[in-house]
C-alpha atoms as a PDB file:
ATOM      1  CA  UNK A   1      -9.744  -0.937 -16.495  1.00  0.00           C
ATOM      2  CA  UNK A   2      -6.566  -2.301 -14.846  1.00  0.00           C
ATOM      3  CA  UNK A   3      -4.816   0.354 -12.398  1.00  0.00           C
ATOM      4  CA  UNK A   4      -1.687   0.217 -10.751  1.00  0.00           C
ATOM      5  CA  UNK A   5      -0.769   2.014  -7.785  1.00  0.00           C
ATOM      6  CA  UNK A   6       3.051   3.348  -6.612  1.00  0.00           C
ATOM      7  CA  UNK A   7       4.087   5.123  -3.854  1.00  0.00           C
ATOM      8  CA  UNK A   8       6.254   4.614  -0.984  1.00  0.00           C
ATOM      9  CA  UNK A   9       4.540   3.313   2.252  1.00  0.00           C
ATOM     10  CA  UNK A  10       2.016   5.551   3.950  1.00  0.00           C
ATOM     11  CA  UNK A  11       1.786   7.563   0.894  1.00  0.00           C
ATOM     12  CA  UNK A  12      -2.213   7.010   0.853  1.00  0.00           C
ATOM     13  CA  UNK A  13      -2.736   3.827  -1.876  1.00  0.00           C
ATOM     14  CA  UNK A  14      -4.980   2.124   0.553  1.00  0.00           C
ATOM     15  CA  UNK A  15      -7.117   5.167   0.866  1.00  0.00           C
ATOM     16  CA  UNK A  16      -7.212   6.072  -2.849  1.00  0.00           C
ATOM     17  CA  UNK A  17      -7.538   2.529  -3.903  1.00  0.00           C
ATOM     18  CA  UNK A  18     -11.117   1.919  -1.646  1.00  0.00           C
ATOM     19  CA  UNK A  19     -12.215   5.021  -3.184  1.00  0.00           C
ATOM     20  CA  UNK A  20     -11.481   4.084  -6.852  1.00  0.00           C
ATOM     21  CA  UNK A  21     -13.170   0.715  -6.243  1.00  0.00           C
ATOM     22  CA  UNK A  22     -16.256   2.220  -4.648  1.00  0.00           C
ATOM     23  CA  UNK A  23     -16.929   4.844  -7.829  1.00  0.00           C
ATOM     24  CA  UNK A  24     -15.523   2.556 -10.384  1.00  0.00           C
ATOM     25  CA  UNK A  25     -16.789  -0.579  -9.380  1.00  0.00           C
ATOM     26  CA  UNK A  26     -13.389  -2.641  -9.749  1.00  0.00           C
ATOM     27  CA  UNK A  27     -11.759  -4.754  -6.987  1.00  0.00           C
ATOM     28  CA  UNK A  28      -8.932  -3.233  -4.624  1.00  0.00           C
ATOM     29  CA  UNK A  29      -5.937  -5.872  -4.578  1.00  0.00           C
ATOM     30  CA  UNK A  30      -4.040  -4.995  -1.631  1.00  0.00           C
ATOM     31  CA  UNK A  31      -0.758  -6.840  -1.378  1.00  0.00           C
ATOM     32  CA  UNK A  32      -0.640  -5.831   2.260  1.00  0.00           C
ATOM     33  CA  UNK A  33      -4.356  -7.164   3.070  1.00  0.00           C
ATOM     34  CA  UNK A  34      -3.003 -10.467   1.541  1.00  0.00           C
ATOM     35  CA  UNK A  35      -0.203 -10.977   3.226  1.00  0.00           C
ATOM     36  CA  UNK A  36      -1.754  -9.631   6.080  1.00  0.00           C
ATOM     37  CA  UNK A  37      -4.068 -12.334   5.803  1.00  0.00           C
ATOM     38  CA  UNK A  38      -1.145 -15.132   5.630  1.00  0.00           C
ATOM     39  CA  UNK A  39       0.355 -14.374   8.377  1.00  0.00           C
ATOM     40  CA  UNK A  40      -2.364 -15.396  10.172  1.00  0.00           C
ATOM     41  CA  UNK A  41      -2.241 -18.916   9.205  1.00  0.00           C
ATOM     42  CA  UNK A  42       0.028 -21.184  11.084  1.00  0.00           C
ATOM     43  CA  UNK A  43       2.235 -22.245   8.384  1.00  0.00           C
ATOM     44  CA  UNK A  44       5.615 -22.265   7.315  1.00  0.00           C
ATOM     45  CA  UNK A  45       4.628 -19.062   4.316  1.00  0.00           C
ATOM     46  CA  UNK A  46       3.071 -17.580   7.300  1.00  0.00           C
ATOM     47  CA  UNK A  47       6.065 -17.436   9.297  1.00  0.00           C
ATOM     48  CA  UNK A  48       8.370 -16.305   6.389  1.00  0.00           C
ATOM     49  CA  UNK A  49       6.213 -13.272   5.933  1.00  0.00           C
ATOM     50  CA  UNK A  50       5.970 -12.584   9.404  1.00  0.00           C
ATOM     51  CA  UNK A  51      10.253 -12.902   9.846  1.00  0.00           C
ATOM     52  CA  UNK A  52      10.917 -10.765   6.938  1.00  0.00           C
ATOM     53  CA  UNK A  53       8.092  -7.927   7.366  1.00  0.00           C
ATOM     54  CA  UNK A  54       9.337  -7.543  11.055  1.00  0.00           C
ATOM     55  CA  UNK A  55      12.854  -7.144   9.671  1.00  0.00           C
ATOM     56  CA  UNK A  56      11.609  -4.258   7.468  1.00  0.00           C
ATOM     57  CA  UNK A  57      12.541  -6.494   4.312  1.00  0.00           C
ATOM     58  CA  UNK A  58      10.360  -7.356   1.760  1.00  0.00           C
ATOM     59  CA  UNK A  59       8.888 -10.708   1.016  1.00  0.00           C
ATOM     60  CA  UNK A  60      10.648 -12.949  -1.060  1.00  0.00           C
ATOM     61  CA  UNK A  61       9.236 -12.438  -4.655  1.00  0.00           C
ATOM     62  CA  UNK A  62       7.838 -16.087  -5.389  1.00  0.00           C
ATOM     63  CA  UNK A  63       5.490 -15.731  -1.829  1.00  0.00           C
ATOM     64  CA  UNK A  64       4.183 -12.560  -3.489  1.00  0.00           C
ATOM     65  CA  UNK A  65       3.612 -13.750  -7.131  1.00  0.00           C
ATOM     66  CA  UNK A  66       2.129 -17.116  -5.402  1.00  0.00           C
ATOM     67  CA  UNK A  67      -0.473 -15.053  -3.475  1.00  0.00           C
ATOM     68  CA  UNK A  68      -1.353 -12.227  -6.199  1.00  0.00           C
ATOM     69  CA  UNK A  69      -1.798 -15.536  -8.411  1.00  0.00           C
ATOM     70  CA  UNK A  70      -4.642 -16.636  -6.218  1.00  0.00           C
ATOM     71  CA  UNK A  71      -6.131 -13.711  -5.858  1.00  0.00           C
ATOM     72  CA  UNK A  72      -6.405 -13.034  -9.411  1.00  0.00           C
ATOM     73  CA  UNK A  73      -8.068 -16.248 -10.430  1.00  0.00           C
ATOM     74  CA  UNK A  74     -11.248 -14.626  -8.972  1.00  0.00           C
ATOM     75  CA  UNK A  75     -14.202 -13.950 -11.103  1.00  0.00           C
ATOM     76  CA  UNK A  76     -14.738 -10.087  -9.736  1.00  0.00           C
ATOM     77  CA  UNK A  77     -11.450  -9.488 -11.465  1.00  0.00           C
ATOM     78  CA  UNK A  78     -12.381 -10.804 -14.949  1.00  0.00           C
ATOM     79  CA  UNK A  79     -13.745  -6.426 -15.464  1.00  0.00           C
ATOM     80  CA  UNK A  80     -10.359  -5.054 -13.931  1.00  0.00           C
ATOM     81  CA  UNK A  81      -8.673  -4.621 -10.568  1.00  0.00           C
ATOM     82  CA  UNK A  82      -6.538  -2.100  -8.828  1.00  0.00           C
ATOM     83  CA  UNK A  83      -3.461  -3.143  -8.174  1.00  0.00           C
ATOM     84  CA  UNK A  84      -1.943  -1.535  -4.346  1.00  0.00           C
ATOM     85  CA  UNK A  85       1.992  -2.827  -3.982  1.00  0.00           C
ATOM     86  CA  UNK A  86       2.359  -4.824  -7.085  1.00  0.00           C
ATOM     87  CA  UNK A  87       4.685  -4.706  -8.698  1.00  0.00           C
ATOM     88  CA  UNK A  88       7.764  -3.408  -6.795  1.00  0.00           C
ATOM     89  CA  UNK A  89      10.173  -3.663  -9.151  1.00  0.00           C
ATOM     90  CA  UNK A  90      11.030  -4.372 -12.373  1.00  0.00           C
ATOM     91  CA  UNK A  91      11.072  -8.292 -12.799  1.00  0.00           C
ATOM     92  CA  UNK A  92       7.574  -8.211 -11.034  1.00  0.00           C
ATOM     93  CA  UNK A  93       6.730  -5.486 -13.665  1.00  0.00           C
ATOM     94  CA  UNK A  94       8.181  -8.112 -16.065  1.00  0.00           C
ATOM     95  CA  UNK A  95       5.769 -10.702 -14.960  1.00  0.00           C
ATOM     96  CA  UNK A  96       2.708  -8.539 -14.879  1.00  0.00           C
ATOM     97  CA  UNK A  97       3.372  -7.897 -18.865  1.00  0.00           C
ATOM     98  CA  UNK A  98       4.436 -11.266 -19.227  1.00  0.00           C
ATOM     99  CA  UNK A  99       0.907 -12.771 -17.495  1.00  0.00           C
ATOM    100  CA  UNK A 100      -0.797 -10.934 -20.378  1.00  0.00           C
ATOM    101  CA  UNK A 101      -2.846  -8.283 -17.990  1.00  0.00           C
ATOM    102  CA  UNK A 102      -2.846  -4.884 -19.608  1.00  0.00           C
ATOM    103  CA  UNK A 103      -2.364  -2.194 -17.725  1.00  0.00           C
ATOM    104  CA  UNK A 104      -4.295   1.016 -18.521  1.00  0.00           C
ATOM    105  CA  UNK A 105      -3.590   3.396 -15.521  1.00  0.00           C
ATOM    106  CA  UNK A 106      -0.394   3.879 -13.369  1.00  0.00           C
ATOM    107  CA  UNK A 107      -1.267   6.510 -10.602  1.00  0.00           C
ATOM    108  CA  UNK A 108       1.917   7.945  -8.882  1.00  0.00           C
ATOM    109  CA  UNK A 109       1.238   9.549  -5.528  1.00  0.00           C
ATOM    110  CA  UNK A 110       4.260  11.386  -4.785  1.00  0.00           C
ATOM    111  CA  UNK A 111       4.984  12.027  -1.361  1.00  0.00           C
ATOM    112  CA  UNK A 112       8.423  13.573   0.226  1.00  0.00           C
ATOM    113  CA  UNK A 113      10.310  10.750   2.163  1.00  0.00           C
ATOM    114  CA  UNK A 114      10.172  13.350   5.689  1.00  0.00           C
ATOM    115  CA  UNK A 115       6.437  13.194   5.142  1.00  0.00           C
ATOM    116  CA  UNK A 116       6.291   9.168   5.079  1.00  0.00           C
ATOM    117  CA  UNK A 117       8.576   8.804   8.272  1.00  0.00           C
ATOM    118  CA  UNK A 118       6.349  11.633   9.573  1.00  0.00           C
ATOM    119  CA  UNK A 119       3.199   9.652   9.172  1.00  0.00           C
ATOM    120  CA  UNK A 120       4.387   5.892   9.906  1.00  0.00           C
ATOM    121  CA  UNK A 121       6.575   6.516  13.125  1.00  0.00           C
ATOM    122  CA  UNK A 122       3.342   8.221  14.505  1.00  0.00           C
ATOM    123  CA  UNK A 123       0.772   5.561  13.875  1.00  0.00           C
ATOM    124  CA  UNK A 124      -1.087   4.081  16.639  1.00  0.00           C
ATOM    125  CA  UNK A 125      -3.575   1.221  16.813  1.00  0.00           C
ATOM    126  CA  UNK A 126      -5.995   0.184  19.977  1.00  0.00           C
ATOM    127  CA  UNK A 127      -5.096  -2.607  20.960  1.00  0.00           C
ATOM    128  CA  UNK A 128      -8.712  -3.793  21.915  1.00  0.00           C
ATOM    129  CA  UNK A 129     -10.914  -2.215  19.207  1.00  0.00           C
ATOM    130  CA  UNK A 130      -8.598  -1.573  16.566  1.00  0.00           C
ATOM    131  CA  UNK A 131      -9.099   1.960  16.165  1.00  0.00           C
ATOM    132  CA  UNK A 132      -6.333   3.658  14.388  1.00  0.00           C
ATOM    133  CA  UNK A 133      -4.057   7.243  15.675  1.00  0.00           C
ATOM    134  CA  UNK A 134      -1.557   9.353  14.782  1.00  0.00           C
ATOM    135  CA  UNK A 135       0.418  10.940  17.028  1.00  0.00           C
ATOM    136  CA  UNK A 136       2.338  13.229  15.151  1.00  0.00           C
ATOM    137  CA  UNK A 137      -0.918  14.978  13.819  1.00  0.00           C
ATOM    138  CA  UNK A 138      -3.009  17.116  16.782  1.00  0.00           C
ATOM    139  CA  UNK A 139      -5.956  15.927  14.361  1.00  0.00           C
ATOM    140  CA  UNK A 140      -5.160  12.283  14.925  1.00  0.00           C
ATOM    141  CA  UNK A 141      -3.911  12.088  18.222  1.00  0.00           C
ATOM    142  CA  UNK A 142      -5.757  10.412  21.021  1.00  0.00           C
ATOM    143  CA  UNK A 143      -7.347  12.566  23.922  1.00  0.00           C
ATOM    144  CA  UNK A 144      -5.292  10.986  26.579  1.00  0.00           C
ATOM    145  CA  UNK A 145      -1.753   9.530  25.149  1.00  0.00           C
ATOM    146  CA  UNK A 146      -1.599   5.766  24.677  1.00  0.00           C
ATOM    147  CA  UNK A 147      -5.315   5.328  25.596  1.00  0.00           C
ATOM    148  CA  UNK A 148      -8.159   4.875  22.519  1.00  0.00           C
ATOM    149  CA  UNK A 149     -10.952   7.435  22.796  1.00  0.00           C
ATOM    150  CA  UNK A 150     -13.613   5.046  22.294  1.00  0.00           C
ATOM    151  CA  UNK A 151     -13.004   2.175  24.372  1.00  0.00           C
ATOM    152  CA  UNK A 152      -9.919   3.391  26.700  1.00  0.00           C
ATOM    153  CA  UNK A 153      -7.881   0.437  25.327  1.00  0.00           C
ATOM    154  CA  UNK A 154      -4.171   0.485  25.283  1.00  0.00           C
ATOM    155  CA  UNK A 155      -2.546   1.827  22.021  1.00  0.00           C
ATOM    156  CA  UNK A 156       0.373   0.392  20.724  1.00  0.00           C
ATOM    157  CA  UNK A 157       3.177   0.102  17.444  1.00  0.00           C
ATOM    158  CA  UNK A 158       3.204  -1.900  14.931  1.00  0.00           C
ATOM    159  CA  UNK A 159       6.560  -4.239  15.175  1.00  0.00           C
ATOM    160  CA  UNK A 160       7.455  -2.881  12.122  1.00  0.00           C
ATOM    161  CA  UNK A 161       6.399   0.881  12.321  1.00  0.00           C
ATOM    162  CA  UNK A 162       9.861   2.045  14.262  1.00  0.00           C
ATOM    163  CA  UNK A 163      12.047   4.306  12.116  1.00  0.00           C
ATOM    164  CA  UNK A 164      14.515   2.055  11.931  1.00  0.00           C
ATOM    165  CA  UNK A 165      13.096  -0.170  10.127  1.00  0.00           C
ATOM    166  CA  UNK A 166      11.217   2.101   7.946  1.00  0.00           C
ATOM    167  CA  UNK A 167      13.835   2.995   6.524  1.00  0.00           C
ATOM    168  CA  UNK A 168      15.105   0.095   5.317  1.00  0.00           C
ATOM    169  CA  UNK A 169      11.392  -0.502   3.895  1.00  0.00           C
ATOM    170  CA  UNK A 170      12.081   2.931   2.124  1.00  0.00           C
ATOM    171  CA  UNK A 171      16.022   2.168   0.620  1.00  0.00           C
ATOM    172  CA  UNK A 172      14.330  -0.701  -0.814  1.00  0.00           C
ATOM    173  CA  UNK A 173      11.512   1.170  -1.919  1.00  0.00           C
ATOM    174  CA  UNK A 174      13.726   3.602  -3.839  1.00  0.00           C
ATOM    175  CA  UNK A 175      16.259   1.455  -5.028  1.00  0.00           C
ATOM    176  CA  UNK A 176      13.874  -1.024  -6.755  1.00  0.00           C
ATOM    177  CA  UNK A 177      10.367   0.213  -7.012  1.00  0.00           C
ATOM    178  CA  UNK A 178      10.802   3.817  -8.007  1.00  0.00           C
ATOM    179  CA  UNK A 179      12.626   2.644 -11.650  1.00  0.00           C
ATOM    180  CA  UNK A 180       9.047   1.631 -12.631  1.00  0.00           C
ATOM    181  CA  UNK A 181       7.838   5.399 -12.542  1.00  0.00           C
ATOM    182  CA  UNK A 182      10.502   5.436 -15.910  1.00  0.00           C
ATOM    183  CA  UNK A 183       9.351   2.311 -16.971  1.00  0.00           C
ATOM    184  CA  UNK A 184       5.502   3.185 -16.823  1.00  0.00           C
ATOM    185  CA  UNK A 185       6.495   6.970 -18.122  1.00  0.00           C
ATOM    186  CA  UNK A 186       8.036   5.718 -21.191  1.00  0.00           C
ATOM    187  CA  UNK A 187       5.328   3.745 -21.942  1.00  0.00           C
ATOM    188  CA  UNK A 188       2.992   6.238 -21.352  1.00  0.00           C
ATOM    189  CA  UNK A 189       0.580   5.187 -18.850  1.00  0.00           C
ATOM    190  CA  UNK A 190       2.190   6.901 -16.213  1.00  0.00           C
ATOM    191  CA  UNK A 191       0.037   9.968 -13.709  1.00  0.00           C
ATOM    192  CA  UNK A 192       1.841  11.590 -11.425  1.00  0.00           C
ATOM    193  CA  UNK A 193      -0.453  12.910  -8.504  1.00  0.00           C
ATOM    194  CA  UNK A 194       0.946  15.106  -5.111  1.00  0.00           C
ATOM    195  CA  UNK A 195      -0.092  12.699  -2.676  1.00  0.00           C
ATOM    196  CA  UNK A 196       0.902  15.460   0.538  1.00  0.00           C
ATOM    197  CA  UNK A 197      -2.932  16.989  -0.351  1.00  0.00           C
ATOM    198  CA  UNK A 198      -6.061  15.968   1.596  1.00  0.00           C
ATOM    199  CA  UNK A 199      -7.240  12.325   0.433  1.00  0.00           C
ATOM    200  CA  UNK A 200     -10.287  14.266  -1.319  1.00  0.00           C
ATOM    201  CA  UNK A 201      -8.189  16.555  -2.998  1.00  0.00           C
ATOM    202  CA  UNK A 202      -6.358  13.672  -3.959  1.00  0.00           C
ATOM    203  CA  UNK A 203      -8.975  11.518  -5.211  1.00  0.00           C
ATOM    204  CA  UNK A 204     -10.111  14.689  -6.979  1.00  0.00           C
ATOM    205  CA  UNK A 205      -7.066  14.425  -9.108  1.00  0.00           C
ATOM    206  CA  UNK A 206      -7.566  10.809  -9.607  1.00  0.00           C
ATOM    207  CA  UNK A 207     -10.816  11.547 -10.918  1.00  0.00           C
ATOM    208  CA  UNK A 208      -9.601  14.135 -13.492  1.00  0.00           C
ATOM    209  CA  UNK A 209      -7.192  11.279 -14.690  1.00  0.00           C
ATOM    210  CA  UNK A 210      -9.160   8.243 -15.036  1.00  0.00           C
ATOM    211  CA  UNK A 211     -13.267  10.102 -15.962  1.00  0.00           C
ATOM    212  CA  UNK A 212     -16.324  10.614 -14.160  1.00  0.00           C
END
């Protein structure tokens, strides 16, 4: 089966998508990861993503449709994939249809905009070990602030974590990706799930939608 995730950033997709691809057995395409991955290269895509994610602006839309295009090609995909940030808005949508990849499931985690500014502003990463905080969360928060508990490494922000620049990550999110909720409603595919729950509560809800 062929999901599709939406929700704005920080919203959970990464977490809901590993566990849909560990019960179901179907790949987790993370846009993100991808990109991620490119802007590790040393090339001139590379340093397009890198300028326009650390401007809180999206990617331009052929960069994205050239990478998902890649990734797609694989053979682990040939039984279905889950699809985490694509697409964001309705020519992408467009393109999916177009591509001839059926979509069975869109899963809506809807989360309050306070709560997603909550939860990005406060991430922290270790800068040594990579271990991942949250400092607006007692839960999450490190022992000793800006030091990692497990290797006393210095934490730090992501470049593009500030508020500032969330929230331009957010006016685009709302202005262009949440028309597809419509979109995927009226053709109805659509499953909206309260993504402010715990991510097993969540996943429980997932469950109930797509069968044990």
């Amino acid at each position: 089966m062929n999901i599709i995730l939406i929700a704005p950033q920080a919203a959970g997709k990464g977490t809901q998508a590993a566990l849909i691809r560990d019960k179901y057995h179907i790949p987790h395409i993370s846009m993100g990861d991808l990109l991620r991955a490119v802007r590790n290269e040393d090339t001139d895509l590379a340093r397009t993503v890198i300028k326009c994610q650390d401007s809180g602006i999206l990617v331009p839309q052929e960069i994205v449709s050239e990478v998902l295009a890649e990734r797609l090609k694989k053979e682990d995909c040939l039984n279905g994939y889950i699809l985490d940030g694509y697409p964001r808005n309705m020519e992408q949508a467009k393109l999916l249809a177009e591509s001839g990849s059926k979509i069975d499931y869109v899963i809506y985690l809807n989360v309050k905009k306070d709560e997603v500014l909550k939860r990005i502003t406060g991430r922290r990463m270790c800068k040594e070990c990579g271990a991942n905080y949250n400092i607006n969360y007692a839960d999450q928060s490190p022992k000793v602030s800006g030091v990692c508990d497990k290797c006393n490494g210095e934490l730090i922000q992501r470049s593009d974590d500030t508020e500032e620049s969330i929230k331009k990550r957010l006016d685009i999110y709302y202005k262009d990706t949440e028309p597809l909720i419509d979109l995927y409603k009226n053709e109805n595919i659509l499953y909206e799930v309260n993504g402010e729950k715990s991510p097993l509560e969540v996943f429980e809800d997932i469950k109930n939608i797509l069968g044990e």
